[in-house]
Protein backbone atom coordinates (compact mmCIF):
# COMPACT_ATOMS: atom_id res chain seq x y z
CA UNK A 1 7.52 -17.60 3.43
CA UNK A 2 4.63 -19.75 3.86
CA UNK A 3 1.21 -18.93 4.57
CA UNK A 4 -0.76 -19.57 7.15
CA UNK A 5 -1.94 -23.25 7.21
CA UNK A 6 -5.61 -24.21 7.52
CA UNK A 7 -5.32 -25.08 10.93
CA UNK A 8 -3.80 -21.75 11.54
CA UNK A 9 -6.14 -20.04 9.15
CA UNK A 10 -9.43 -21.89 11.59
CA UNK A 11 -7.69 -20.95 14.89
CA UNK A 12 -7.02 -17.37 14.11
CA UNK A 13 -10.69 -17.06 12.24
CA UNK A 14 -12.17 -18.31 15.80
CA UNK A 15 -10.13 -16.06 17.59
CA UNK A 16 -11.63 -13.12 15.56
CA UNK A 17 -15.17 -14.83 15.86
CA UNK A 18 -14.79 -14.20 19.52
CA UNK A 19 -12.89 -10.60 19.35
CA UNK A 20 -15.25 -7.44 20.45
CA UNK A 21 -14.94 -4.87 17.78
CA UNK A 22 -11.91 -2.89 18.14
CA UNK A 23 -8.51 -1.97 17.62
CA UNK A 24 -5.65 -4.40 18.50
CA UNK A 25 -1.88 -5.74 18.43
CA UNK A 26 -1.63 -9.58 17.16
CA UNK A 27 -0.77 -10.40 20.90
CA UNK A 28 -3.13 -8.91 22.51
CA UNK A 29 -5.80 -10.20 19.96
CA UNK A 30 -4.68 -13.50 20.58
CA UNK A 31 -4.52 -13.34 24.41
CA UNK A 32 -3.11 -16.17 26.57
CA UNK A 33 -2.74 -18.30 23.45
CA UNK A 34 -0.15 -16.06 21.81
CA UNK A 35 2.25 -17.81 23.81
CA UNK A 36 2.01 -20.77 21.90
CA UNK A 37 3.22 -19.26 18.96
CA UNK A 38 6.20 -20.90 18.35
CA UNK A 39 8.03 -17.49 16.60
CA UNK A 40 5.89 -14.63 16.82
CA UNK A 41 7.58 -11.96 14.15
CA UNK A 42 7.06 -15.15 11.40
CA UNK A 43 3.93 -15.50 12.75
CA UNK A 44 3.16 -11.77 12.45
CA UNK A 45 4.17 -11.60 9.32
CA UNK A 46 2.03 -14.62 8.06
CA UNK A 47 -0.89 -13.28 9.54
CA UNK A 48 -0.57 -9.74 7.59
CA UNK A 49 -0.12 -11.57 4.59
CA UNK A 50 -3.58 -13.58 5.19
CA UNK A 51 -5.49 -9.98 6.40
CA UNK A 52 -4.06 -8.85 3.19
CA UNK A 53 -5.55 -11.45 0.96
CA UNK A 54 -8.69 -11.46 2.49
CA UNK A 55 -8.43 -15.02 3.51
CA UNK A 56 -9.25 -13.66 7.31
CA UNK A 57 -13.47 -12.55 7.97
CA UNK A 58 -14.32 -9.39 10.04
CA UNK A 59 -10.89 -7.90 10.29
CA UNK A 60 -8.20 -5.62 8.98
CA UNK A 61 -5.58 -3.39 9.20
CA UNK A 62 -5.37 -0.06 10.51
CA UNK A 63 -3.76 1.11 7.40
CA UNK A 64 -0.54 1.80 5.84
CA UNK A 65 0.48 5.09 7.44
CA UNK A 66 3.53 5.22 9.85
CA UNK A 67 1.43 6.13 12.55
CA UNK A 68 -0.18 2.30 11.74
CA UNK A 69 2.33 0.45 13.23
CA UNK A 70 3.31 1.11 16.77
CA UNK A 71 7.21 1.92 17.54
CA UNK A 72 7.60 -1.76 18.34
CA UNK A 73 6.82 -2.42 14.70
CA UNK A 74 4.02 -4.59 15.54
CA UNK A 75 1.09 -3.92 13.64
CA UNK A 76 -2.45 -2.88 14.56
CA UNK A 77 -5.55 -4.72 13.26
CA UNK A 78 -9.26 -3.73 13.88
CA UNK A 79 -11.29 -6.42 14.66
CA UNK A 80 -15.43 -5.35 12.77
CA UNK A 81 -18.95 -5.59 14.02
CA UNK A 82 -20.22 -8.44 13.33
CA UNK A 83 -22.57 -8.17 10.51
């Protein structure tokens, strides 16, 4: 699978730059724009890869427990202050 491009990288960095600090589901986090994802569960998983490598500023997951993910299977993220 391929990672997220720059473009993607810049779009979803903005989108954090804008978050409140909190807990949240990709969709949510992305709001109104999320509907231009052109397949979300790639997406998804493209994202969590990026979050995982630490190529994504003030955010992260939840954790790895089962109680991490919700019973959809989409994953939670937690947006940080900004420091």
């Amino acid at each position: 699978m391929k990672p997220l491009t720059s473009a993607e990288i810049d779009q979803a960095q903005s989108i954090i730059d804008n978050a409140s600090p909190g807990t949240y589901e990709l969709c949510v986090l992305y709001g109104p724009k999320w509907k231009k994802v052109a397949v979300p569960t790639t997406f998804g998983k493209r994202f969590k890869e990026a979050v995982e490598a630490g190529r994504l500023r003030r955010i992260t997951q939840t954790g790895v427990r089962d109680d991490d993910v919700k019973t959809n299977n989409h994953n939670v993220y937690i947006v940080l202050e900004r420091s």
